[in-house]
Protein backbone atom coordinates (compact mmCIF):
# COMPACT_ATOMS: atom_id res chain seq x y z
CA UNK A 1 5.80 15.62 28.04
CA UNK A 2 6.97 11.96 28.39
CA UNK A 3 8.66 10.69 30.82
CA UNK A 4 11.29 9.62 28.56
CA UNK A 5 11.56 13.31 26.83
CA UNK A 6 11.56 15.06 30.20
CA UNK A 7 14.93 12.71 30.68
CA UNK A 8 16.44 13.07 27.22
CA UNK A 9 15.80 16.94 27.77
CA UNK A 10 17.49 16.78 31.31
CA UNK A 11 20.30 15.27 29.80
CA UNK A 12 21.15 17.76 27.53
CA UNK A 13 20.64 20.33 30.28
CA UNK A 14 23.00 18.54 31.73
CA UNK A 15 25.69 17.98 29.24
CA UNK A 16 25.29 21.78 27.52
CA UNK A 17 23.83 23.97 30.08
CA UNK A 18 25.12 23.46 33.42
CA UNK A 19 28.35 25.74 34.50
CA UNK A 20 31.25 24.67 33.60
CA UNK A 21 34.10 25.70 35.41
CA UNK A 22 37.76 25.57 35.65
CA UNK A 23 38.74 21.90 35.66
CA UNK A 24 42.34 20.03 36.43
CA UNK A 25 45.23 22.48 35.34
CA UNK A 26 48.29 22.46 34.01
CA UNK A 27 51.30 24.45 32.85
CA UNK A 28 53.20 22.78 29.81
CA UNK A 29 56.73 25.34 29.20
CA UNK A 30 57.80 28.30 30.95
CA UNK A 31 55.08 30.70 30.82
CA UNK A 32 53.21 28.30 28.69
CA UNK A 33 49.00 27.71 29.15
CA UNK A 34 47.73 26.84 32.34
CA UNK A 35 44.38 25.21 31.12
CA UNK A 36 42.04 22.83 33.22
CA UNK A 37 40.50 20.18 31.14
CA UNK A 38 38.57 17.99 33.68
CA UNK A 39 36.38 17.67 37.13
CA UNK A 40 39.16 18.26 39.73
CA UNK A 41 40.23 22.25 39.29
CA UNK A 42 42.15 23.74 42.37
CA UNK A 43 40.09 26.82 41.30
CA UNK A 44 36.66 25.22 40.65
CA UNK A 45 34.69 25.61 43.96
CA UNK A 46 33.37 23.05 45.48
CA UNK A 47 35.53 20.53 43.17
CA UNK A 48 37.75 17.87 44.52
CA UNK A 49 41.26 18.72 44.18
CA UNK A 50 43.76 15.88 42.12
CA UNK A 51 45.01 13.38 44.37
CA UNK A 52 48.32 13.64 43.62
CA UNK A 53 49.41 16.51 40.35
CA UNK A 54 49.03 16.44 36.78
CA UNK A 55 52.19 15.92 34.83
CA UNK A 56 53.21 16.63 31.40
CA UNK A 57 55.37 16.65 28.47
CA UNK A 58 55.79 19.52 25.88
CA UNK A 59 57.50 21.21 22.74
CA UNK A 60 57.46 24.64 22.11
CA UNK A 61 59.33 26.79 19.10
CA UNK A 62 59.93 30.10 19.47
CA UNK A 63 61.47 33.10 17.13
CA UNK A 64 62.31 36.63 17.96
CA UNK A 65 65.49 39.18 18.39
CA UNK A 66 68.27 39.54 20.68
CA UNK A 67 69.21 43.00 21.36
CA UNK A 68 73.26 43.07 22.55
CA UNK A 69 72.88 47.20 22.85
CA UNK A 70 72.54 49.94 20.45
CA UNK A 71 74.50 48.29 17.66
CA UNK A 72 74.22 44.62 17.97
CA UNK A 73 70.91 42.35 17.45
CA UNK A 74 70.92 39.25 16.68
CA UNK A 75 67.68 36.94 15.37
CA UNK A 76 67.06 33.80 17.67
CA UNK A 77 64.90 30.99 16.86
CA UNK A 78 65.23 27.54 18.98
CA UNK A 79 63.13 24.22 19.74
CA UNK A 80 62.52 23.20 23.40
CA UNK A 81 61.45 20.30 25.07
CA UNK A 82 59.89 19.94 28.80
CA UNK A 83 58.33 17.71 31.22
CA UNK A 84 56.45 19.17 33.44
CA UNK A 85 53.97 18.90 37.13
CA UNK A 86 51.40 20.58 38.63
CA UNK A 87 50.65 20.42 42.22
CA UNK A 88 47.33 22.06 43.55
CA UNK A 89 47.70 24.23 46.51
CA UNK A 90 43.73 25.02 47.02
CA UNK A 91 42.11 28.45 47.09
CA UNK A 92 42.46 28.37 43.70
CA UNK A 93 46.41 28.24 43.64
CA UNK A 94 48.26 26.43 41.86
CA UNK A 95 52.02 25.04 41.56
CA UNK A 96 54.14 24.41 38.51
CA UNK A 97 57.33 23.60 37.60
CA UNK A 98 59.78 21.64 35.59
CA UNK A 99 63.06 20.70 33.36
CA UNK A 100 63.98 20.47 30.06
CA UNK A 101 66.40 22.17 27.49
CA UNK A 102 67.11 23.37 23.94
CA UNK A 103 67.36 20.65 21.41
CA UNK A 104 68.03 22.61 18.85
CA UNK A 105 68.13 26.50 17.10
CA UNK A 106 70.04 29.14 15.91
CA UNK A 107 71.11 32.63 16.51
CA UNK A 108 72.19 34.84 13.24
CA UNK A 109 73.58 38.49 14.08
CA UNK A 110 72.00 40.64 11.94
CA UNK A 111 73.89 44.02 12.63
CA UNK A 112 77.62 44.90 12.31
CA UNK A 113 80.52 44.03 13.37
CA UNK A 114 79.91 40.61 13.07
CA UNK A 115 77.48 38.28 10.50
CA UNK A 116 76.89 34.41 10.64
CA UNK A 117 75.08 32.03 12.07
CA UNK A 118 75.66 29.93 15.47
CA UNK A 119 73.82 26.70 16.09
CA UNK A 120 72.21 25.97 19.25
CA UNK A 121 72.08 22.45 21.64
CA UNK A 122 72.34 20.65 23.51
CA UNK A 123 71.11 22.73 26.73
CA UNK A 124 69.60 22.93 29.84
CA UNK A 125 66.48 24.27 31.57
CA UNK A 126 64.45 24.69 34.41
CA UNK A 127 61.19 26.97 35.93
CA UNK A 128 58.93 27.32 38.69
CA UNK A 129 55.88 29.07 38.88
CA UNK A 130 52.81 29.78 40.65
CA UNK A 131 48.96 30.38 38.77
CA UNK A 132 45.51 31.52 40.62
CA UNK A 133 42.33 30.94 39.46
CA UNK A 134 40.61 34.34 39.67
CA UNK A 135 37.27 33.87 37.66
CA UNK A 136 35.87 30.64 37.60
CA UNK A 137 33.87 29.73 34.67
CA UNK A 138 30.43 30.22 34.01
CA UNK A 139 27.94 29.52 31.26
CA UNK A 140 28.15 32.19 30.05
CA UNK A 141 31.22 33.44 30.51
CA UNK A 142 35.10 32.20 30.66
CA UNK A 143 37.58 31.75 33.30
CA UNK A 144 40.36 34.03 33.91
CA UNK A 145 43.99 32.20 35.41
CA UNK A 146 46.82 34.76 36.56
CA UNK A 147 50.05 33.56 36.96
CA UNK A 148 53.82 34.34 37.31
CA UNK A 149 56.86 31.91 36.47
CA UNK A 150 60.75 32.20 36.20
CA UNK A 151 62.67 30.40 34.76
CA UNK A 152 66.82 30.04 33.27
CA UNK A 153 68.92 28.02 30.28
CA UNK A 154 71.79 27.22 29.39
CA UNK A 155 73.02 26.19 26.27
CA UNK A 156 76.21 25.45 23.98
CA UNK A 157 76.07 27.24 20.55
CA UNK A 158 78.96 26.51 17.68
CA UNK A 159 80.14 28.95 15.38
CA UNK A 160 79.87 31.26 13.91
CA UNK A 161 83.74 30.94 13.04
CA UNK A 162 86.10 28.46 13.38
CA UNK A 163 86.94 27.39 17.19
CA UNK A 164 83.92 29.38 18.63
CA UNK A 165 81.78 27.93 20.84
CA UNK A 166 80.36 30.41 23.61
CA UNK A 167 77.61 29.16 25.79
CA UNK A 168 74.08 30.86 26.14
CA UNK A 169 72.87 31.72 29.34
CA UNK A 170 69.08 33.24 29.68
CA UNK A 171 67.04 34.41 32.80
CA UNK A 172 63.05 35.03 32.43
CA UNK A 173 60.77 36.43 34.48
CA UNK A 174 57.14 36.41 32.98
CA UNK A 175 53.14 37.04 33.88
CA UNK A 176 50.21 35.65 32.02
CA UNK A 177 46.71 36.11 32.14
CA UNK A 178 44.63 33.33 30.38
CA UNK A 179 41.09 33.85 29.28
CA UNK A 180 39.28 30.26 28.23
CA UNK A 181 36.43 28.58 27.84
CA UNK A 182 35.12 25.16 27.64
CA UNK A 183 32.58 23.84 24.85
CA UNK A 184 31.35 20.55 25.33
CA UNK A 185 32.72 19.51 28.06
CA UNK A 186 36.00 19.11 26.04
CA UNK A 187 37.22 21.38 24.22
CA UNK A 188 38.72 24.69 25.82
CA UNK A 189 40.01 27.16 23.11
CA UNK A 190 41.77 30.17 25.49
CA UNK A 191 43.68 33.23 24.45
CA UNK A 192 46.83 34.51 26.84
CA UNK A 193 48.54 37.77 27.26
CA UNK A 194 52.25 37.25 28.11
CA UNK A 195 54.73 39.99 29.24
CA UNK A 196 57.99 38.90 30.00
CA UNK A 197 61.72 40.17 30.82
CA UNK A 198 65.41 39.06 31.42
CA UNK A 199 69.47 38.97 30.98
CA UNK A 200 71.04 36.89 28.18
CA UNK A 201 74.45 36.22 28.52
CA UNK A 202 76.79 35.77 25.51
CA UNK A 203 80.03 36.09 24.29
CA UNK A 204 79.34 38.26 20.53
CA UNK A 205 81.85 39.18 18.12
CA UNK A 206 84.50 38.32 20.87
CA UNK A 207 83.17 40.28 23.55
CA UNK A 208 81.24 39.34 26.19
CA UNK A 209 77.85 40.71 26.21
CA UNK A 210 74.42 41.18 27.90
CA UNK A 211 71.60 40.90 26.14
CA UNK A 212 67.16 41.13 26.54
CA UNK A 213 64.01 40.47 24.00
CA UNK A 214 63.34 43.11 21.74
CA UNK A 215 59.56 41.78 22.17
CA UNK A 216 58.87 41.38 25.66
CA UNK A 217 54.90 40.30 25.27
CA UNK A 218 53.16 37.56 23.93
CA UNK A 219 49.63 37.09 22.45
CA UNK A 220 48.64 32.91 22.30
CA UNK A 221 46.08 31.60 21.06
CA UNK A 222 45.27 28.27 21.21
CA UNK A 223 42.89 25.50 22.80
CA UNK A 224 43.19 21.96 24.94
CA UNK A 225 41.43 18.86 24.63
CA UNK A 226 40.23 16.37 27.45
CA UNK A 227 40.10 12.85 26.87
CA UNK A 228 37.87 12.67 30.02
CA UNK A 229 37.91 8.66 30.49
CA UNK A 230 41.62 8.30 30.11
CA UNK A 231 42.68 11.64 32.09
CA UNK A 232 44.34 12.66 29.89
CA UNK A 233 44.75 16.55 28.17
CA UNK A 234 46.11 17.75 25.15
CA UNK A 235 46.69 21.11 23.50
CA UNK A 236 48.26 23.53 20.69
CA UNK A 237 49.19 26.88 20.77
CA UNK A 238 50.37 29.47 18.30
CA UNK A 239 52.07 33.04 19.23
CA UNK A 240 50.91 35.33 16.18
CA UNK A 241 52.68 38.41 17.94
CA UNK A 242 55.68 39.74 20.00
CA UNK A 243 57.77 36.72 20.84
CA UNK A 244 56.18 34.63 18.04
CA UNK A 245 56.19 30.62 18.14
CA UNK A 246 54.05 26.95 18.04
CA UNK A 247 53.67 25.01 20.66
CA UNK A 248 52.25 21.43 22.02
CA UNK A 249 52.01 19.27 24.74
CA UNK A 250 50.24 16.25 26.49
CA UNK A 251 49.21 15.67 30.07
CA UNK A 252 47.58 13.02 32.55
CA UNK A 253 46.39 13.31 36.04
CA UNK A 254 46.32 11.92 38.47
């Protein structure tokens, strides 16, 4: 072999064959993907950690039901927006939190006594979570990222009839697990189990009420991209089942 084939081969040993493990991470939206897209993973050993966090903007949709007891349900669909950081804590820990809000939705009761629909926004929202590596990435096989975030919103709805306008007030608690893997040093298509839980406060029919998810799980699937030169990370999500919904988001880090 020539020396210039033995380096064109080690080169693509390089680029294709070598482990690639977790890289920087990042949580976009409550609960959302934690996915690390470059060189620097709290969870990759032996990798430098970020000097300072990644941070992050994001909008997720969402659609699912409302159950206010026995006889009331109501169907809620709403648009979100977030900015979001990420702060390495080493050991393969890492923190995330962030604010944001409803910009927009709807919530239609679907069961009696009461039918029509109220509009949702402006609100307000905030979480804070915590993620561990627990399976760094191999050739050969993915990564595995656990983590655990809570998070609340508020938010003033209109209607359904004249004069109403009751605010919505939600509480989560959720746990992930995200499988992934990355394919060329860029890409890193992941799937994520999701189970989830919490009050919702709202005033239906006239009474006040308390409310949870009918589907309390998730299953994403979706996959990031790293533009490695610029730092920056991008990705897109869809939730095919329980709490179904689209979601997307870009980050940098630094």
């Amino acid at each position: 072999m020539t020396p210039r084939a033995a380096a064109v081969c080690a080169a693509c040993l390089a680029l294709f064959g070598a482990p690639r493990a977790a890289r920087a991470c990042g949580a976009a939206y409550p609960g959302g993907p934690i996915m690390c897209t470059m060189d620097d993973a709290p969870g990759h050993a032996g990798a430098r950690l970020p000097t300072l966090a990644r941070v992050g903007v994001s909008w997720s949709y969402t659609t699912t039901t409302i159950l206010f007891g026995s006889a009331r349900r109501a169907d809620l669909t709403r648009h979100t927006v977030f900015a979001s950081s990420d702060v390495p804590l080493g050991a393969g820990f890492g923190l995330r939190f962030g604010a944001g809000g409803v910009v927009a939705g709807e919530l239609t009761p679907t069961r009696a006594p009461q039918r029509g629909t109220a509009s949702f926004g402006p609100g307000a929202g905030a979480y804070l979570g915590i993620a561990k590596t627990v399976v760094d990435e191999t050739t050969y096989f993915p990564s595995l990222q656990l983590g655990v975030t809570v998070s609340g919103t508020r938010a003033a709805t209109r209607g359904p009839t004249t004069g109403e306008a009751p605010s919505f007030t939600a509480f989560d608690a959720r746990g992930s697990a995200t499988l992934s893997k990355t394919f060329l040093r860029a890409l890193v298509p992941y799937v994520a189990g999701r189970g989830f839980g919490g009050p919702v406060y709202y005033r239906y029919a006239g009474a006040k009420v308390t409310g949870t998810d009918l589907y309390k799980y998730q299953l994403a699937l979706g996959c990031s991209v790293a533009l490695r030169p610029l730092r920056l990370d991008a990705f897109f999500e869809g939730v095919p089942l329980g709490e179904r919904g689209l979601s997307a988001g870009l980050g940098m880090t630094f």
